[in-house]
C-alpha atoms as a PDB file:
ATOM      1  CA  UNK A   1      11.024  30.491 -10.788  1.00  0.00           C
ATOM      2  CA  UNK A   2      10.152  28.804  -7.687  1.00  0.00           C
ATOM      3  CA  UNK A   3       7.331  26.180  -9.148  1.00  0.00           C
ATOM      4  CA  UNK A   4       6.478  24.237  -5.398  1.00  0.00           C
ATOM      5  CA  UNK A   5       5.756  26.552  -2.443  1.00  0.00           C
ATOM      6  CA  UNK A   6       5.556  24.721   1.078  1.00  0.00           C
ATOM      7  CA  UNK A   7       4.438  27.404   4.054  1.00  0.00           C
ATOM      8  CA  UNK A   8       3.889  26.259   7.654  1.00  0.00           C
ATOM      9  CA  UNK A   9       2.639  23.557   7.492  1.00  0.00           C
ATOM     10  CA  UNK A  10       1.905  20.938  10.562  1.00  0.00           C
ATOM     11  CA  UNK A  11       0.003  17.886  10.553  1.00  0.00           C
ATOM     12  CA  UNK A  12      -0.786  16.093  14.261  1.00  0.00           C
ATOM     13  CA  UNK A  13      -2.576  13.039  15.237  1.00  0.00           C
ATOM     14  CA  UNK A  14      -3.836  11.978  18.213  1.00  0.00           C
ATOM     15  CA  UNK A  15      -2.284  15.090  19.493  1.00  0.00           C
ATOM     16  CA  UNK A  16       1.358  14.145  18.402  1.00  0.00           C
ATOM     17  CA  UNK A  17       3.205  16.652  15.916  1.00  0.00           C
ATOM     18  CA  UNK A  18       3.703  14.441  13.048  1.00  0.00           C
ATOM     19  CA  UNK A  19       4.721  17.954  10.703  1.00  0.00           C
ATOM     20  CA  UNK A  20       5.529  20.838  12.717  1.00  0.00           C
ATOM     21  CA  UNK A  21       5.787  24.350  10.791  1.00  0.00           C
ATOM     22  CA  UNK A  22       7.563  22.930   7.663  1.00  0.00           C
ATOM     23  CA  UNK A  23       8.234  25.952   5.107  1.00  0.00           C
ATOM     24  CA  UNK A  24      10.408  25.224   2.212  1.00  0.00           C
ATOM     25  CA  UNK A  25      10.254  25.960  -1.780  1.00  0.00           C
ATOM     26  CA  UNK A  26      11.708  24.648  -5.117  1.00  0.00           C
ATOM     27  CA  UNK A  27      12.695  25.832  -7.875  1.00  0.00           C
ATOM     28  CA  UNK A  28      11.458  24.931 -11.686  1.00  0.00           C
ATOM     29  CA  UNK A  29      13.510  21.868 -12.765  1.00  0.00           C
ATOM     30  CA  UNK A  30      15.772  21.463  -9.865  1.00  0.00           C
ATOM     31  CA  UNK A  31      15.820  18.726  -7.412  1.00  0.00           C
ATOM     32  CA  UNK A  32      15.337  18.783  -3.547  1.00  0.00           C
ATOM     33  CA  UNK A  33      16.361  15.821  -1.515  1.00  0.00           C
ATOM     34  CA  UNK A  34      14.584  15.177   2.018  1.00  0.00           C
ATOM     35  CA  UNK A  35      15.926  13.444   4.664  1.00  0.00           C
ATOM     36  CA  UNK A  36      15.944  12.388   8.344  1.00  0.00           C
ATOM     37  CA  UNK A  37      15.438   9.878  10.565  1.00  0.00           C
ATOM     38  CA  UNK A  38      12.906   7.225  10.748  1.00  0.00           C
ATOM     39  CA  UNK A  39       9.685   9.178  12.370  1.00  0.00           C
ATOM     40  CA  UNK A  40      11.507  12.231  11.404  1.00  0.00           C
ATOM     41  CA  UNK A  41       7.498  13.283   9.202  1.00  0.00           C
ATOM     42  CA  UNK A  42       9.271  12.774   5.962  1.00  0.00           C
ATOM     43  CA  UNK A  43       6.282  10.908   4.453  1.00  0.00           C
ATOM     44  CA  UNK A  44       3.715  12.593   6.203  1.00  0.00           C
ATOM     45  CA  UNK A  45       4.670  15.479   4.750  1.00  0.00           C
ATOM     46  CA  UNK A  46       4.697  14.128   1.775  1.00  0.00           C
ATOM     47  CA  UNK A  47       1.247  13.076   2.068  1.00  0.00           C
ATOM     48  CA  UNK A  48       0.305  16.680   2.851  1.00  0.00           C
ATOM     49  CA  UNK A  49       2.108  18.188  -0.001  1.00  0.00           C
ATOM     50  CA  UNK A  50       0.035  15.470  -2.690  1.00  0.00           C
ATOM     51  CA  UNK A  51      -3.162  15.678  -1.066  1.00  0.00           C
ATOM     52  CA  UNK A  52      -3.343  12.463   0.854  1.00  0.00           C
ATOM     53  CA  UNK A  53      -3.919  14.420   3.737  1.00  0.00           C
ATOM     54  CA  UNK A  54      -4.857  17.661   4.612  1.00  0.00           C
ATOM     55  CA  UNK A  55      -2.832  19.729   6.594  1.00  0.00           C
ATOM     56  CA  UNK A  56      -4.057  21.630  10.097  1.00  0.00           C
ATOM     57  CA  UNK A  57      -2.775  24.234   9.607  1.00  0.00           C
ATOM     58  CA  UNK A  58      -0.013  26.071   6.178  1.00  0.00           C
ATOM     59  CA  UNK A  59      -0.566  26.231   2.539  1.00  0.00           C
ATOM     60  CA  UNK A  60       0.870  24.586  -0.221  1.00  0.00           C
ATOM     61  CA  UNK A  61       1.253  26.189  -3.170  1.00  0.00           C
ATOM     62  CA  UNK A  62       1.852  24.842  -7.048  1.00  0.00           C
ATOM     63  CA  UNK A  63       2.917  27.061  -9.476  1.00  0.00           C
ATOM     64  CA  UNK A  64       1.014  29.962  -7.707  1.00  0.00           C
ATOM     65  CA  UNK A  65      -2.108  28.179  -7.567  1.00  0.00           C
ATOM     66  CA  UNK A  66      -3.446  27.336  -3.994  1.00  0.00           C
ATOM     67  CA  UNK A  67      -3.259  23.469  -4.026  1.00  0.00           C
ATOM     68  CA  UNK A  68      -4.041  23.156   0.168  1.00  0.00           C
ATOM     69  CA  UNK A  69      -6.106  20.087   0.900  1.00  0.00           C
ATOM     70  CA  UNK A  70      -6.859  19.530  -2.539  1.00  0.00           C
ATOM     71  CA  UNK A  71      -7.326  15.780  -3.023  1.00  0.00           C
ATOM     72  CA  UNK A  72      -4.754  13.754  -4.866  1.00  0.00           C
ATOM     73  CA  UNK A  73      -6.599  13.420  -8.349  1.00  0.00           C
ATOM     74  CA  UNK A  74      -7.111  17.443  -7.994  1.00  0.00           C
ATOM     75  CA  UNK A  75      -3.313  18.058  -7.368  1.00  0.00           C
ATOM     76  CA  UNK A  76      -2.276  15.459 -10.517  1.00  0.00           C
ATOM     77  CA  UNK A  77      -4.934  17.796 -12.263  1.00  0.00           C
ATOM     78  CA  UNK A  78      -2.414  20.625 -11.162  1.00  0.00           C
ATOM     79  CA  UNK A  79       0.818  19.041 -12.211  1.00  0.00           C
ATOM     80  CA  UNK A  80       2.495  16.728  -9.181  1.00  0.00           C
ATOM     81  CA  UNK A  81       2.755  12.877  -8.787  1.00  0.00           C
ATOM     82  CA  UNK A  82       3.945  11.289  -6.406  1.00  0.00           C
ATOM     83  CA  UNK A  83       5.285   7.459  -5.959  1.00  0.00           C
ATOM     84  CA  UNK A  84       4.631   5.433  -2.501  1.00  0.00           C
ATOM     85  CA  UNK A  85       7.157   3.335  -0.956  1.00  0.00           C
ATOM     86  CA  UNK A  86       4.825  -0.132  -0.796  1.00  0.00           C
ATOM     87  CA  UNK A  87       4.611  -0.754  -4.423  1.00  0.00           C
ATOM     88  CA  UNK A  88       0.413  -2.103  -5.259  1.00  0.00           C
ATOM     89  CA  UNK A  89       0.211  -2.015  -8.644  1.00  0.00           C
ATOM     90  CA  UNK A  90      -2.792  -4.009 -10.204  1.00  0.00           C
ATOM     91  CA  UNK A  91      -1.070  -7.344 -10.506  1.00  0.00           C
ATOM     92  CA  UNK A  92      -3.148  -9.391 -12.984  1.00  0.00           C
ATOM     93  CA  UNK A  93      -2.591  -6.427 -15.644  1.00  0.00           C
ATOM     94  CA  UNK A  94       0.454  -6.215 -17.362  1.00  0.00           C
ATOM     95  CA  UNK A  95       3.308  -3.599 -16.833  1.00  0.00           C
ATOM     96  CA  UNK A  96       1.656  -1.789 -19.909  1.00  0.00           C
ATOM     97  CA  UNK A  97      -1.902  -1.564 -18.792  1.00  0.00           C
ATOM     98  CA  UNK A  98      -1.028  -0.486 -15.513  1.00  0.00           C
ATOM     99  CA  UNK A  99       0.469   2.358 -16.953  1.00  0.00           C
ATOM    100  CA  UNK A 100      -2.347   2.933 -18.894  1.00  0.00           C
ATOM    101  CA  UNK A 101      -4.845   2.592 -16.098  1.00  0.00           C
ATOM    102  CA  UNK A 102      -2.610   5.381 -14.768  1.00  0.00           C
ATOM    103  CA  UNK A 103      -2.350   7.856 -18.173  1.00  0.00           C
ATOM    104  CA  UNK A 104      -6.200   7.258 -17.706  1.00  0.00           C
ATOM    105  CA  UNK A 105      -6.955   8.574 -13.886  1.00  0.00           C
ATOM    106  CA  UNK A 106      -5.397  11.530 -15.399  1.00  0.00           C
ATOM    107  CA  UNK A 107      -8.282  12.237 -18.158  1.00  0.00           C
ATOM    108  CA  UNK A 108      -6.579  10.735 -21.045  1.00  0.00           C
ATOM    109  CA  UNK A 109      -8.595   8.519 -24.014  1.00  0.00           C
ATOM    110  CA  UNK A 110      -7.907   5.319 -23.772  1.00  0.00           C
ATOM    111  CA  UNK A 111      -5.679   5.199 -26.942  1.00  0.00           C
ATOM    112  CA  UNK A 112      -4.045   8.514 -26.074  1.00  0.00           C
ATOM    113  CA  UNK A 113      -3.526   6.644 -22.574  1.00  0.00           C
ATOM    114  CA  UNK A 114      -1.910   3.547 -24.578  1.00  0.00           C
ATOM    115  CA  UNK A 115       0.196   5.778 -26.357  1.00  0.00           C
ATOM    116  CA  UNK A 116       1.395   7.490 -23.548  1.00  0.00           C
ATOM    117  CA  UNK A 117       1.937   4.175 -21.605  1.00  0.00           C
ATOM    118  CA  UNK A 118       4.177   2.701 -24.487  1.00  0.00           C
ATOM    119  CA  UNK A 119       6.175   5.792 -24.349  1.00  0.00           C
ATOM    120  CA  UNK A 120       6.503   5.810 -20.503  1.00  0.00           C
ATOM    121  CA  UNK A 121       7.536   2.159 -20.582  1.00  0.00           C
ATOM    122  CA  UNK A 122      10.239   2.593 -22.445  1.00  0.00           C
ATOM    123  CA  UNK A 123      11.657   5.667 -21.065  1.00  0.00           C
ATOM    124  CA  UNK A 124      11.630   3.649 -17.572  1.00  0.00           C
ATOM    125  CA  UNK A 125      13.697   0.466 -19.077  1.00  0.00           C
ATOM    126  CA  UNK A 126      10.737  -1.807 -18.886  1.00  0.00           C
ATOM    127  CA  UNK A 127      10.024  -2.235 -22.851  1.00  0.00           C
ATOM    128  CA  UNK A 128      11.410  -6.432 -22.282  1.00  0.00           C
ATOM    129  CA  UNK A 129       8.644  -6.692 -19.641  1.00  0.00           C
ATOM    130  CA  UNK A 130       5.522  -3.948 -21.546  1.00  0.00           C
ATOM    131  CA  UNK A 131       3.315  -7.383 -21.843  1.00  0.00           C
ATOM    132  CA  UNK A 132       4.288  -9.550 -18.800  1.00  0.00           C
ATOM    133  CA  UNK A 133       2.089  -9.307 -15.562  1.00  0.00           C
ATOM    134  CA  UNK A 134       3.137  -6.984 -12.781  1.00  0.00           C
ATOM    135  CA  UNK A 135       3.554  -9.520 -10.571  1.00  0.00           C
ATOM    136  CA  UNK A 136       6.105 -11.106 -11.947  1.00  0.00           C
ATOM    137  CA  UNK A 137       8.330  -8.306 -11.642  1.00  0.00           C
ATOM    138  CA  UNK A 138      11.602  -8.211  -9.445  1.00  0.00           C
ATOM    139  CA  UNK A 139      11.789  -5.393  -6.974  1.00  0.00           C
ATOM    140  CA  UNK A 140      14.191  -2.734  -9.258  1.00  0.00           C
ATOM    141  CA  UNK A 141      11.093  -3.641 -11.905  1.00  0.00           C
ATOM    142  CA  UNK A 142       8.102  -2.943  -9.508  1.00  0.00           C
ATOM    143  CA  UNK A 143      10.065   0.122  -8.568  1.00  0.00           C
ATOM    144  CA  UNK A 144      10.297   1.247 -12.096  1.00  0.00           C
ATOM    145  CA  UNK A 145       6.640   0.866 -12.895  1.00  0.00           C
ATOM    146  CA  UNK A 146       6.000   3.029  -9.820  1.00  0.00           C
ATOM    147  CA  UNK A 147       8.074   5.541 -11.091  1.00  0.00           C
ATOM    148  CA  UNK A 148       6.283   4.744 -14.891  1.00  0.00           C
ATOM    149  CA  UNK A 149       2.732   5.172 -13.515  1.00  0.00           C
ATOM    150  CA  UNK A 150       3.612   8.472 -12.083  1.00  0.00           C
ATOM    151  CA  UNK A 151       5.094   9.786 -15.189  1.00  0.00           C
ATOM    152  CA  UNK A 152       1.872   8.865 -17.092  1.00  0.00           C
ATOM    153  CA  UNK A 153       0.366  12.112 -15.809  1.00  0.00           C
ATOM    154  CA  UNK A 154       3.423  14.069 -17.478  1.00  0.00           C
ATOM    155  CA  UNK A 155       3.747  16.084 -14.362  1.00  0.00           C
ATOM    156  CA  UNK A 156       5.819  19.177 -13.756  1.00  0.00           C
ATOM    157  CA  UNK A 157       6.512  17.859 -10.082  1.00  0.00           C
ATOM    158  CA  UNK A 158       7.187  14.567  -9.297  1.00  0.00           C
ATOM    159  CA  UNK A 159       7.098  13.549  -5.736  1.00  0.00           C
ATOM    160  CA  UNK A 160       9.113  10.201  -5.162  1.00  0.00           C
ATOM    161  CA  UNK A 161       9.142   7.848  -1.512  1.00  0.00           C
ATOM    162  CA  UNK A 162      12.664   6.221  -1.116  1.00  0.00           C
ATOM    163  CA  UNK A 163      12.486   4.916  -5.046  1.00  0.00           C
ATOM    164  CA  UNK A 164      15.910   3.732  -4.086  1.00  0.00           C
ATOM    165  CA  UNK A 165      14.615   1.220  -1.147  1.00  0.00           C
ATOM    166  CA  UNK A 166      15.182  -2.018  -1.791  1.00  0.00           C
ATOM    167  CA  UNK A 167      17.639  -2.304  -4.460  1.00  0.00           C
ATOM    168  CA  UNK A 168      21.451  -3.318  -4.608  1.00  0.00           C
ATOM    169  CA  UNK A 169      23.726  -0.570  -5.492  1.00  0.00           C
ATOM    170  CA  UNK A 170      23.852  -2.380  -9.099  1.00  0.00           C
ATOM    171  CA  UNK A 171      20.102  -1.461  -9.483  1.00  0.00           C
ATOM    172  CA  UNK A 172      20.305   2.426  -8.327  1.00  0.00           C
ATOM    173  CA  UNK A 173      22.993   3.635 -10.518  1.00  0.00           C
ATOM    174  CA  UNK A 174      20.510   3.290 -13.662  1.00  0.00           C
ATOM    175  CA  UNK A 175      17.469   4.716 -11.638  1.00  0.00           C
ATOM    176  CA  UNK A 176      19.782   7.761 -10.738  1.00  0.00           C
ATOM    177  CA  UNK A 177      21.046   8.515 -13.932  1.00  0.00           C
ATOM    178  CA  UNK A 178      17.136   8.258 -15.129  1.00  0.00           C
ATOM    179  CA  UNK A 179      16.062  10.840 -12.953  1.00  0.00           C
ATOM    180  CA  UNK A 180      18.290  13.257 -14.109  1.00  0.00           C
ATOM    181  CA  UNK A 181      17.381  12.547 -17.356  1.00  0.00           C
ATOM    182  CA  UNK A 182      13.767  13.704 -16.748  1.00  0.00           C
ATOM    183  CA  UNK A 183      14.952  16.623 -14.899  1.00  0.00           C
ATOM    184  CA  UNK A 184      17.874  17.534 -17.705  1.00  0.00           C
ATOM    185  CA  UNK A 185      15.600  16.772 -20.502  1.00  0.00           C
ATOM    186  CA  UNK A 186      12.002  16.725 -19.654  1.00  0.00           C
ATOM    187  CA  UNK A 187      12.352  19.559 -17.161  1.00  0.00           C
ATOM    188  CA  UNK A 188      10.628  17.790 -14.470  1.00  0.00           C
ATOM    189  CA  UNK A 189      10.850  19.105 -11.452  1.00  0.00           C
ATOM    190  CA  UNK A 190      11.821  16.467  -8.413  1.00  0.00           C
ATOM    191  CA  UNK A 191      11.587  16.159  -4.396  1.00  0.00           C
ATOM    192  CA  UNK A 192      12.440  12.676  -2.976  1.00  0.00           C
ATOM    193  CA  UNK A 193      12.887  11.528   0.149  1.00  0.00           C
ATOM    194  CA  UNK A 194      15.971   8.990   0.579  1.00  0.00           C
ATOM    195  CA  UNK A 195      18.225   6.940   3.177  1.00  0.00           C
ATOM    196  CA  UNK A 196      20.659   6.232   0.537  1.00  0.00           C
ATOM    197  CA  UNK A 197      22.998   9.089   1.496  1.00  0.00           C
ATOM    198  CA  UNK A 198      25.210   8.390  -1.912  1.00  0.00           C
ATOM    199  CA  UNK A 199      22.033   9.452  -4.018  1.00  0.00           C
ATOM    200  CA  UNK A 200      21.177  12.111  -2.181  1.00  0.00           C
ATOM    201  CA  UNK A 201      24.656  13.755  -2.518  1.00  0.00           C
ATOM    202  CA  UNK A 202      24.872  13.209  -6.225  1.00  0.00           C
ATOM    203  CA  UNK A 203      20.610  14.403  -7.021  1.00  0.00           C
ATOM    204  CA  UNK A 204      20.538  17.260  -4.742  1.00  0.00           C
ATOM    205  CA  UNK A 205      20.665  20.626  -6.092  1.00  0.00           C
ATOM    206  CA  UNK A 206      19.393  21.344  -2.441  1.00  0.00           C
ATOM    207  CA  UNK A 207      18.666  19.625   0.793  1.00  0.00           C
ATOM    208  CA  UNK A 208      16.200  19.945   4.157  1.00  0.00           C
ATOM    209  CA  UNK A 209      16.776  17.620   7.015  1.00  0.00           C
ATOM    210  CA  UNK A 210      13.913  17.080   9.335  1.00  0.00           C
ATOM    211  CA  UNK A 211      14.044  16.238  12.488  1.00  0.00           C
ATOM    212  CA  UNK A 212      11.075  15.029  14.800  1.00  0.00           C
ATOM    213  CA  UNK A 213       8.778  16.645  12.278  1.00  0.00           C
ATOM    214  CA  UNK A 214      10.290  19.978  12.054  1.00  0.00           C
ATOM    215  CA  UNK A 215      12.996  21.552   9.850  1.00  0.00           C
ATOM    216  CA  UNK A 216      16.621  20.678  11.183  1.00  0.00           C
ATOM    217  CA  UNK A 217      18.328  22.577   8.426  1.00  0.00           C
ATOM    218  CA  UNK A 218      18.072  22.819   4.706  1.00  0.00           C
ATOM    219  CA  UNK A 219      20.931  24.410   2.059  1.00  0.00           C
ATOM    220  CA  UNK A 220      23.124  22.363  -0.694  1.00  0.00           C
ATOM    221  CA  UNK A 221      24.585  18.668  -0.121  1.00  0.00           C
ATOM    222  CA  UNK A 222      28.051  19.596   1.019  1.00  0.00           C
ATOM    223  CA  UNK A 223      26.564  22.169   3.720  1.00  0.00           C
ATOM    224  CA  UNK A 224      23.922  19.972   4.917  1.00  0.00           C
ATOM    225  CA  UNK A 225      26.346  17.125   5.510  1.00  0.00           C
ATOM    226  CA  UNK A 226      28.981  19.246   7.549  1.00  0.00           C
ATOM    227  CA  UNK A 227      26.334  20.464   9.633  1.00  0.00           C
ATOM    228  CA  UNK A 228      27.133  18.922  13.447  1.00  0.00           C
ATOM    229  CA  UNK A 229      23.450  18.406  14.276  1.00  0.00           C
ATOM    230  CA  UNK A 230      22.890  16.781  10.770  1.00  0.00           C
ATOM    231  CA  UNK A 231      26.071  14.132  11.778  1.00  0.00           C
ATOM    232  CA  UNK A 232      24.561  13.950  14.924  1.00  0.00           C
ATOM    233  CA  UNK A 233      20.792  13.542  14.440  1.00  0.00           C
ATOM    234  CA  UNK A 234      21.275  11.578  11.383  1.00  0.00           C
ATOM    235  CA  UNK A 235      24.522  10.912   9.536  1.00  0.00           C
ATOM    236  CA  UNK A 236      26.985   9.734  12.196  1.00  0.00           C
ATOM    237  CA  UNK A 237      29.343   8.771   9.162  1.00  0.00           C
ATOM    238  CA  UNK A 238      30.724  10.732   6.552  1.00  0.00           C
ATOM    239  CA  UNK A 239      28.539   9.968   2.906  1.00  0.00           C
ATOM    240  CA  UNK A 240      29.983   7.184   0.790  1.00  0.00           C
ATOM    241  CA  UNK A 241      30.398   7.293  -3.121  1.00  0.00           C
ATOM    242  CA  UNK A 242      27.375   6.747  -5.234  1.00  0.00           C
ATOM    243  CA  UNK A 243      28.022   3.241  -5.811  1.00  0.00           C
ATOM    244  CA  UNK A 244      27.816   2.148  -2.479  1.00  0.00           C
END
């Protein structure tokens, strides 16, 4: 059942094309990588699809329901969160209240909230750290309590910015292998955009490439990455294993 429905949609500023006529759709609890090159609109369009912006012109569409311009609390309301690439969590609170701030943007009780927040922690890998202050965190933690604070809202689509960035290839292998444990056992439903061409080979169920804000190409890992213009407009080396 296709569960996120993306239909023409463009976004320009200042008269530049930042999203031009982007169409694509995912399945319930598969996962869809995004890439291209820097300035390629990956985040933009990301910011359409969650409500941070509002797009000119298109629709977006979550399970069935019109979700267009909706702003971001309205479209967690619906079922998608989404993670940022700069990491601002509140950093005098501690890894477990932020998550509970979180649980509670989302209209959960504060102890229902808690609950939720002690569950969430754990699931990420940051039960060691549930009391200590956010901003004591190393990167790979920070990253994980962006991912945490997303999952608070138990959504059925979970939007994630280049989760990867930032961390040695030590650090991905155990955010990889959680994200397909909340799509293998959770069912949640996942579209990231990533650099890290190793993670986006081993996620993917599919792939779309854009390219100066429009749609390149799009099909499954292995077809996207033989594609000449992918090699050439992006790639330029054949993928490396996942632990690079």
């Amino acid at each position: 059942m296709t569960l996120l429905q993306v239909d023409n949609v463009s976004k320009s500023f200042r008269g530049l094309r930042a999203v031009d006529d982007v169409s694509f759709t995912v399945e319930e609890g598969s996962i869809l990588g995004i890439i291209g090159p820097n300035g390629a609109g990956k985040t933009t369009l990301f910011n359409c699809v969650a409500g941070a912006l509002s797009p000119d012109t298109g629709s977006v569409r979550l399970g069935g329901a019109d979700i267009t311009g909706a702003p971001p609390h309205k479209v967690s309301q619906a079922g998608m969160a989404r993670t940022f690439q700069l990491m601002k969590p509140f950093a005098s609170m501690s890894v477990l209240e932020n998550v509970a701030v979180a649980a509670m943007a989302h209209g959960s009780p504060r102890r229902a909230a808690t609950d939720t927040a002690v569950d969430v922690v754990e699931r990420v890998g940051l039960g060691r750290w549930r009391d200590a202050r956010s901003d004591g965190l190393p990167t790979a933690g920070l990253k994980r309590l962006e991912l945490a604070r997303a999952l608070a809202s138990r959504p059925r689509v979970l939007l994630l910015d280049e989760v990867l960035a930032g961390l040695v290839p030590a650090e991905r292998t155990p955010v990889m292998e959680l994200l397909e444990t909340l799509r293998r056992d959770d069912g949640v439903t996942l579209v990231f955009v990533e650099h890290i061409m190793a993670a986006v080979m081993r996620l993917s169920d599919s792939v779309l490439v854009l390219e100066q804000g429009r749609v390149l190409t799009s099909g499954s890992p292995q077809e996207v990455t033989r594609d000449p213009r992918v090699i050439e407009a992006y790639l330029g080396e054949e993928p490396t294993d996942a632990g690079s």
